[in-house]
N, C-alpha and C. Protein backbone atom coordinates (compact mmCIF):
# COMPACT_ATOMS: atom_id res chain seq x y z
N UNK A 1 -13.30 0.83 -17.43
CA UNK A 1 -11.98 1.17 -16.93
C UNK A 1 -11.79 2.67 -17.06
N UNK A 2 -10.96 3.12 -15.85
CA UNK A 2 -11.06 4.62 -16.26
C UNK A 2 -10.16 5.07 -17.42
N UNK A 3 -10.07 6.08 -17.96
CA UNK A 3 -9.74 6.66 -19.31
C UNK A 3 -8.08 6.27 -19.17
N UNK A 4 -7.46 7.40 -18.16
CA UNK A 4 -6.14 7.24 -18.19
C UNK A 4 -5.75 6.83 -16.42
N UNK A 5 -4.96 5.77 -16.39
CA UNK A 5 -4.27 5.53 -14.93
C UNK A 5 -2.85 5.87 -14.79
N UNK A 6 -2.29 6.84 -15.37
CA UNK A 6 -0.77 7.09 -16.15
C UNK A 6 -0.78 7.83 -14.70
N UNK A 7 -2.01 8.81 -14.65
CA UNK A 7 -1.86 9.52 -13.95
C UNK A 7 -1.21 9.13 -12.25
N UNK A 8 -1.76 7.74 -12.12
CA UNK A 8 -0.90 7.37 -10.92
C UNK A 8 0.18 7.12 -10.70
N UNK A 9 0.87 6.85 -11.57
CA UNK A 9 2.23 6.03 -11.88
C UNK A 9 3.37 7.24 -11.19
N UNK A 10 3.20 8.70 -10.97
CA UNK A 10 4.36 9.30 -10.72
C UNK A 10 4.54 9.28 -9.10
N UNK A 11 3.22 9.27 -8.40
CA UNK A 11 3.23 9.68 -7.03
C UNK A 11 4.26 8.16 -6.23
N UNK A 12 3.54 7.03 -6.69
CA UNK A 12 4.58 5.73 -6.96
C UNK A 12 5.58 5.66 -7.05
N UNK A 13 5.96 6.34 -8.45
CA UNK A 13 7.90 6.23 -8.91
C UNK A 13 8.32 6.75 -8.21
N UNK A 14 8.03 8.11 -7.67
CA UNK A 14 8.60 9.23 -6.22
C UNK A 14 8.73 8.61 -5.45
N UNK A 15 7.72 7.66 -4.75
CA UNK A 15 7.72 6.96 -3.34
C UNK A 15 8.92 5.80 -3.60
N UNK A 16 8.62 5.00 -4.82
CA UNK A 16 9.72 3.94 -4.11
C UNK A 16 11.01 4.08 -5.06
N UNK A 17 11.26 5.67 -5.31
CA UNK A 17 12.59 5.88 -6.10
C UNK A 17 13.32 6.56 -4.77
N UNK A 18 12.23 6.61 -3.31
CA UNK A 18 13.19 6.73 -2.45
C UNK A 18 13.76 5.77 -1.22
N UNK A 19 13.39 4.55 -1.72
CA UNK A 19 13.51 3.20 -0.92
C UNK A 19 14.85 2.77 -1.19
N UNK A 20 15.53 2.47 -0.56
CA UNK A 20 17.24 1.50 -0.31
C UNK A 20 17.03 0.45 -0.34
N UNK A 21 17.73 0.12 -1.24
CA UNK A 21 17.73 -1.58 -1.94
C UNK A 21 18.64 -2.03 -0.55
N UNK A 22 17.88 -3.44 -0.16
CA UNK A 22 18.66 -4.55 1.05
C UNK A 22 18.45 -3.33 2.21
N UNK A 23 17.24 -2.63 2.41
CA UNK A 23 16.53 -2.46 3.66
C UNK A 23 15.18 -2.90 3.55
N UNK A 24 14.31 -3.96 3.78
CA UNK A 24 13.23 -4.44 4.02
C UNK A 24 12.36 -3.12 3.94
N UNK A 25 11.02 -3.60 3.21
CA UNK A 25 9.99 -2.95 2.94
C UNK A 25 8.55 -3.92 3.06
N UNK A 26 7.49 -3.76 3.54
CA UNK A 26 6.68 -3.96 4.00
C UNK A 26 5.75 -4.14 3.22
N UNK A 27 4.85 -4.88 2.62
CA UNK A 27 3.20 -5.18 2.01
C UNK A 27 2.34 -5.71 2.98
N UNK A 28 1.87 -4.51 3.16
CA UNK A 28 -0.01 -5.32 3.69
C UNK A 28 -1.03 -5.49 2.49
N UNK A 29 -1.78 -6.53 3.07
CA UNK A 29 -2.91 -6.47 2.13
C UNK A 29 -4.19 -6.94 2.62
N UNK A 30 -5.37 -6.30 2.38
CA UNK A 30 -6.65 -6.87 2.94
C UNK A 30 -7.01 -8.30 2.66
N UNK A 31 -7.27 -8.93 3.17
CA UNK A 31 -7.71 -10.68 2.72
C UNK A 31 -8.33 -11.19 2.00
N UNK A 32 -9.49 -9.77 1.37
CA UNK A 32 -10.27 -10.28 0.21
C UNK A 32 -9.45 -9.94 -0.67
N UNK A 33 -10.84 -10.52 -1.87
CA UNK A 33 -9.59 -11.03 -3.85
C UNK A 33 -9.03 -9.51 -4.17
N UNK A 34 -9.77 -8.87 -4.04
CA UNK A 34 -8.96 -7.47 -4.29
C UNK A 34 -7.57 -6.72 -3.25
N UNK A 35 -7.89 -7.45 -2.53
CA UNK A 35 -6.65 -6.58 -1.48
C UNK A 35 -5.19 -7.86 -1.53
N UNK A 36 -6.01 -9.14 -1.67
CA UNK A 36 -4.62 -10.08 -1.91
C UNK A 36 -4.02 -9.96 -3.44
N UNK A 37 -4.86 -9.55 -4.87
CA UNK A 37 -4.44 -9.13 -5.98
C UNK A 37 -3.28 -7.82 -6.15
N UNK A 38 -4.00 -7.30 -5.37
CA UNK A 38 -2.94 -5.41 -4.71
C UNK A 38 -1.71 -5.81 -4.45
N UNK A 39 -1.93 -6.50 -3.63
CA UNK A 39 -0.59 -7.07 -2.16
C UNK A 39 -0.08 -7.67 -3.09
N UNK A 40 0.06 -8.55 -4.06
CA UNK A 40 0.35 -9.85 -4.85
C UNK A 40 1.50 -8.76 -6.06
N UNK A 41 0.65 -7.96 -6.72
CA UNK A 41 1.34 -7.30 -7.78
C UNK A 41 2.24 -6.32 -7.01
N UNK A 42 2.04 -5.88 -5.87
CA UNK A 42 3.02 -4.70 -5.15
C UNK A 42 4.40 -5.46 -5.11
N UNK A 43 4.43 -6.84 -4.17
CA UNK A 43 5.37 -7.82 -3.89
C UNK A 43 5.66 -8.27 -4.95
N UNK A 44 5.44 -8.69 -6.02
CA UNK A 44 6.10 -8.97 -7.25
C UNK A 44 6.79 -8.08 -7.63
N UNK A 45 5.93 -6.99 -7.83
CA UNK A 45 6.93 -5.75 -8.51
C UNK A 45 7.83 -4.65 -7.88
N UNK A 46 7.88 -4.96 -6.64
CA UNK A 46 8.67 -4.37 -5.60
C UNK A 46 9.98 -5.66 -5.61
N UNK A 47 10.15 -6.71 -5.42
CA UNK A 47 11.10 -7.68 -5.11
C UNK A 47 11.73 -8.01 -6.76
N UNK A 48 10.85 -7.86 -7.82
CA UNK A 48 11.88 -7.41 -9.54
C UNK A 48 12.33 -6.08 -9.19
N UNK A 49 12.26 -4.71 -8.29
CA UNK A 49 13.06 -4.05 -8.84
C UNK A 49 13.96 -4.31 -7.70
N UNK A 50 14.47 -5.46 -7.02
CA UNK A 50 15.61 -5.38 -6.25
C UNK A 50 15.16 -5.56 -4.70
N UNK A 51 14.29 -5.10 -4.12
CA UNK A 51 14.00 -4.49 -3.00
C UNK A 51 13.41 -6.53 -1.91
N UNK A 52 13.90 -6.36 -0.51
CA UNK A 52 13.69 -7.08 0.23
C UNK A 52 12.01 -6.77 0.49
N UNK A 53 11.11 -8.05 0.11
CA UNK A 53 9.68 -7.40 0.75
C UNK A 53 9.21 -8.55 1.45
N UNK A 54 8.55 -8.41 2.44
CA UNK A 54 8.07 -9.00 3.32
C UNK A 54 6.76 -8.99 3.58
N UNK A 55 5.80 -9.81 2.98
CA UNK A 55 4.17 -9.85 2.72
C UNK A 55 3.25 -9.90 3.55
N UNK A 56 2.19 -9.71 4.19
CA UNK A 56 1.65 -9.74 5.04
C UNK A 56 0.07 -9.37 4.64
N UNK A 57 -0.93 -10.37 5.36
CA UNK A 57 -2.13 -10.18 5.18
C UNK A 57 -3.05 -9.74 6.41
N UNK A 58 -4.07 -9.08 6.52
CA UNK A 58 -4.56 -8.70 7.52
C UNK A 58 -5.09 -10.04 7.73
N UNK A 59 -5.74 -10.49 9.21
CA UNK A 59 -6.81 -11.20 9.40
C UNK A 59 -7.97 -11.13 9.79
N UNK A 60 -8.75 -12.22 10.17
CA UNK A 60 -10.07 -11.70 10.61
C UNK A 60 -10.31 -10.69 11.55
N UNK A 61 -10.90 -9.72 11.39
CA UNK A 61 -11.13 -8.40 12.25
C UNK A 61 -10.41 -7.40 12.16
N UNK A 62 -8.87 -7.51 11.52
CA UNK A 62 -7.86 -6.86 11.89
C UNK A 62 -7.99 -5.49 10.50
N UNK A 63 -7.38 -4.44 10.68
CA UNK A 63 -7.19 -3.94 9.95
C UNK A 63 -5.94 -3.26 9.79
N UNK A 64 -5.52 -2.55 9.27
CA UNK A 64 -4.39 -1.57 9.24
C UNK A 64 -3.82 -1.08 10.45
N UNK A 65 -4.63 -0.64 10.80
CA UNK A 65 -4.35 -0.10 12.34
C UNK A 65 -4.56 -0.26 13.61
N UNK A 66 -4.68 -2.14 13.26
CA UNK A 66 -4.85 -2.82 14.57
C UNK A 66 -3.88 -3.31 15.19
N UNK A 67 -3.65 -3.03 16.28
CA UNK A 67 -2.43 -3.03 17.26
C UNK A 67 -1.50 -4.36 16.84
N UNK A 68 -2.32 -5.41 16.40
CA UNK A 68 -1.59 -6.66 16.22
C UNK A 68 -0.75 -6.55 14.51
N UNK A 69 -1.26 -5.84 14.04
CA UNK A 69 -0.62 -5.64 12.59
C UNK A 69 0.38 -4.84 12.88
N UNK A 70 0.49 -3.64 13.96
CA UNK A 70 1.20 -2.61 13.80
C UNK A 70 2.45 -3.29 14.42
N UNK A 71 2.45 -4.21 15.62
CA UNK A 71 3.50 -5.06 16.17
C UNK A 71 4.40 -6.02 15.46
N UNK A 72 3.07 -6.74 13.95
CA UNK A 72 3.75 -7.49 13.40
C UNK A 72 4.87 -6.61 12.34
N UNK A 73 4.44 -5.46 11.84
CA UNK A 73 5.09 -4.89 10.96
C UNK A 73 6.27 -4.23 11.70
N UNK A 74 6.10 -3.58 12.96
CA UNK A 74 6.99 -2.94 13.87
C UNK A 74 8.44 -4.17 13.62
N UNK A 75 7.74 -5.39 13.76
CA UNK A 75 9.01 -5.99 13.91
C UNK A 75 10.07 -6.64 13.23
N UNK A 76 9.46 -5.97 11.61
CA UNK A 76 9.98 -6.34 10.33
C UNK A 76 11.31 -5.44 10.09
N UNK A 77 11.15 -4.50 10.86
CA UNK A 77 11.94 -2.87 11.00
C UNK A 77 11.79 -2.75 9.32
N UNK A 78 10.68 -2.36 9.29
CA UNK A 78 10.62 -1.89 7.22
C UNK A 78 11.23 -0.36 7.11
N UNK A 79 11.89 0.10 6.09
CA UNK A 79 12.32 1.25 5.94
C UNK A 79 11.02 2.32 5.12
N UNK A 80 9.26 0.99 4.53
CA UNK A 80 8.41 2.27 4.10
C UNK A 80 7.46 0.14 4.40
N UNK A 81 6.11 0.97 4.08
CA UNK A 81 5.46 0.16 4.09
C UNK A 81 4.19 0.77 2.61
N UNK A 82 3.82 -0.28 2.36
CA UNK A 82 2.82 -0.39 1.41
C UNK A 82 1.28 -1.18 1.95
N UNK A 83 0.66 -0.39 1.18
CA UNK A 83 -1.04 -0.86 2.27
C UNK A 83 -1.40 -0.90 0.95
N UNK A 84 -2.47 -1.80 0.73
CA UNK A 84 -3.37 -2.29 -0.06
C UNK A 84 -4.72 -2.75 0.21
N UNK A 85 -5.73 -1.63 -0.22
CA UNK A 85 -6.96 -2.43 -0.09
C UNK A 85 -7.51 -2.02 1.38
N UNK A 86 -6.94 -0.95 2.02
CA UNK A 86 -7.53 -0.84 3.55
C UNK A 86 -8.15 0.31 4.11
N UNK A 87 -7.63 0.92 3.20
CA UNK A 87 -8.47 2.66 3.29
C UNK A 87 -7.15 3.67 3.99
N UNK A 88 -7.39 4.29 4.02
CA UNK A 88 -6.57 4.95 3.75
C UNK A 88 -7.59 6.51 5.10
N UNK A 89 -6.41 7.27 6.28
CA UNK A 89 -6.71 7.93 7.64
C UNK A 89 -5.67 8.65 7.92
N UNK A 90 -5.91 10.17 8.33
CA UNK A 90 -4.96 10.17 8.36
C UNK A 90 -4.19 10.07 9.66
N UNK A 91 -4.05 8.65 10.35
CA UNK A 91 -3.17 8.20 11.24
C UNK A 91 -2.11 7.10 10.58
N UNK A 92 -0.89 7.23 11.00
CA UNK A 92 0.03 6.21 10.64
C UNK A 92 -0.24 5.21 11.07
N UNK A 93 -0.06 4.05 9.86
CA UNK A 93 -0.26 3.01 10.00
C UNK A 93 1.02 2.53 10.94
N UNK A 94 2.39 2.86 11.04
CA UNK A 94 3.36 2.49 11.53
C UNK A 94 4.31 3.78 11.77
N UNK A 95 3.97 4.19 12.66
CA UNK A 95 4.58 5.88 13.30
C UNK A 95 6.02 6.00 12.76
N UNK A 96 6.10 6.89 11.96
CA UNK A 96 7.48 7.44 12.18
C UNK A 96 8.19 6.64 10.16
N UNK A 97 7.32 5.73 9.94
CA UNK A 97 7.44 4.96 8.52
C UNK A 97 6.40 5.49 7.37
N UNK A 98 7.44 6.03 6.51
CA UNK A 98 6.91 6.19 5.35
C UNK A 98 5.82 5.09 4.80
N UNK A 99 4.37 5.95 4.39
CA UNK A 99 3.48 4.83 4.05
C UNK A 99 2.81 5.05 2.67
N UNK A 100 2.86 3.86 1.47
CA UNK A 100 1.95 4.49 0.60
C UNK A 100 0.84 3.52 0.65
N UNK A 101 -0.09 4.00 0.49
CA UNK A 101 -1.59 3.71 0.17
C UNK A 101 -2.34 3.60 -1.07
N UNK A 102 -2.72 1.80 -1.85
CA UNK A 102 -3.04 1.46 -3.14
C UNK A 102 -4.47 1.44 -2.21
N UNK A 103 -5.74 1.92 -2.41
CA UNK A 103 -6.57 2.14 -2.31
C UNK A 103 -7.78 2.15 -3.31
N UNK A 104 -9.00 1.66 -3.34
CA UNK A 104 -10.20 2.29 -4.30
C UNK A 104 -11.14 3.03 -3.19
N UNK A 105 -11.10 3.07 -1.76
CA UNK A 105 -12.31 3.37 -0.73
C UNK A 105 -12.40 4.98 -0.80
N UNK A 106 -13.29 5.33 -0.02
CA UNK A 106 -13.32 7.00 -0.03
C UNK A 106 -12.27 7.64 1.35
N UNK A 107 -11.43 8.11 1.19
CA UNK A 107 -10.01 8.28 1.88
C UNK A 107 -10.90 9.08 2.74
N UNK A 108 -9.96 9.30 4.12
CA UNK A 108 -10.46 10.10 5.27
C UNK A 108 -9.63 10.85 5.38
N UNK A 109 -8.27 10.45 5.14
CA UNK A 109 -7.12 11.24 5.82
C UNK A 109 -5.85 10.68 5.26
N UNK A 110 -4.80 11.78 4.89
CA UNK A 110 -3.67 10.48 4.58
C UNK A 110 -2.50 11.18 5.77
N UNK A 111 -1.95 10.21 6.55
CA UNK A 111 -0.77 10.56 7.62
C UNK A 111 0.24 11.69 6.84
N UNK A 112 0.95 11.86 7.92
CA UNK A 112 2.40 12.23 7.39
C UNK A 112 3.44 11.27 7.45
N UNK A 113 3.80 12.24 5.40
CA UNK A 113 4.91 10.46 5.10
C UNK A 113 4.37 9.86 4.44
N UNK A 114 2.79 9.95 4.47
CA UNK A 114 2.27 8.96 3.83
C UNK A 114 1.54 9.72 2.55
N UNK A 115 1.65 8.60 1.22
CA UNK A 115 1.38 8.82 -0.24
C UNK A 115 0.09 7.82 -0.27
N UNK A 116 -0.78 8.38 -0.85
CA UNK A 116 -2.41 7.70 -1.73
C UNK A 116 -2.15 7.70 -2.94
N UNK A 117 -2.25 6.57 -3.55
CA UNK A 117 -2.92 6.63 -4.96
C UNK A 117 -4.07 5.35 -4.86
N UNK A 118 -4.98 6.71 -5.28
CA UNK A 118 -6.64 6.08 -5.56
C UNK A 118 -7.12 6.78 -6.73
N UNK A 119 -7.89 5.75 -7.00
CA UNK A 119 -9.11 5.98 -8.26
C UNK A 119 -10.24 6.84 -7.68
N UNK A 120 -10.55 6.85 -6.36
CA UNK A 120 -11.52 7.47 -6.08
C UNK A 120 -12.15 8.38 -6.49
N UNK A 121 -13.57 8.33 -6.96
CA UNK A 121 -13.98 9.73 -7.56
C UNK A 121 -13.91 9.68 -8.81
N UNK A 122 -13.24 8.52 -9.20
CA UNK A 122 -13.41 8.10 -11.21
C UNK A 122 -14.26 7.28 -11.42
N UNK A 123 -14.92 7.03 -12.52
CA UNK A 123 -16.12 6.73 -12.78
C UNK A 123 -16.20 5.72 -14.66
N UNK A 124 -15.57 4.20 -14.20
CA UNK A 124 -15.74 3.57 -12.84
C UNK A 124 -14.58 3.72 -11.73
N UNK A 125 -14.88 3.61 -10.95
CA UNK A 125 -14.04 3.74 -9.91
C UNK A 125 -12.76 2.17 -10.46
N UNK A 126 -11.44 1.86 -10.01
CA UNK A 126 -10.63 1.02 -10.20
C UNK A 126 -10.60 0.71 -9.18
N UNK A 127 -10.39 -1.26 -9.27
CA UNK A 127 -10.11 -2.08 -7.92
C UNK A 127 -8.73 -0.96 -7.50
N UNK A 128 -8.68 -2.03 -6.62
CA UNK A 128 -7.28 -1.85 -5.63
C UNK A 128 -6.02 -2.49 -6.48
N UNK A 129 -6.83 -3.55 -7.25
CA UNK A 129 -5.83 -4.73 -8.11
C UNK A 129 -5.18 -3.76 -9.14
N UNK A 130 -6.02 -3.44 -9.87
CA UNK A 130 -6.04 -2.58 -10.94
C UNK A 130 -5.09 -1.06 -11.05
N UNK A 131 -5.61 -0.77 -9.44
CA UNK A 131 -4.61 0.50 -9.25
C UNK A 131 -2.94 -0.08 -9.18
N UNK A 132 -3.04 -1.31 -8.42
CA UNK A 132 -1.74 -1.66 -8.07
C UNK A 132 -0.77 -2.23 -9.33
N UNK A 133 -1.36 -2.91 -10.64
CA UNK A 133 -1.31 -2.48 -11.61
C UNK A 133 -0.34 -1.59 -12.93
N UNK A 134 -1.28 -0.58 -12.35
CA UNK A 134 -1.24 0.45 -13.40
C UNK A 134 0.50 1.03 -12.78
């Protein structure tokens, strides 16, 4: 496990200390055990501090930024969305919506609007579960 994960915890508190309680917020999560563990602890601990969340799993083929995810989330009208487990580009996952990104992959890009917290580059590197977590 890496030494300290404290270090993630602020970029987080920033992101959803700017979310409005009773405006819907968004969880994706990849379909494997690590991206449904992510998605699982985000939605738990997003809906204890108050907040409307609305869960969502990718499916076969689909990813983050596949037109059919972006329609399904488009139509949640989320005020931020949360990604788990999908990597992390920097194109918006949902134009114009604040996005944070629980990640372990090697990032390409992060949008605008949009927040990463990854382990990447720690050694061992942390699931996605683990980050989501901490």
């Amino acid at each position: 496990m890496p030494d300290d994960l404290s270090r993630l915890t602020p970029p987080f508190a920033d992101f959803a200390a700017r979310l409005a309680r009773g405006t819907p917020v968004a969880v994706l999560g990849h379909s494997d055990a690590d991206g449904l563990a992510a998605g699982a602890i985000l939605t738990v601990a997003l809906r204890r501090a108050g907040h409307t969340v609305h869960a969502d799993v990718t499916g076969k083929g689909e990813g983050a930024w596949s037109p059919a995810v972006a329609d399904r989330l488009a139509a949640l009208h989320p005020q931020a969305v949360f990604v788990a487990d999908l990597g992390c580009r920097a194109e918006p996952v949902l134009p114009g919506v604040p996005t944070l990104f629980v990640d372990h992959h090697r990032p390409t890009g992060v949008p605008p609007g949009g927040v990463l917290v990854t382990g990447y580059g720690t050694d061992p590197t942390p699931t996605s579960g683990l980050l989501a977590w901490a």
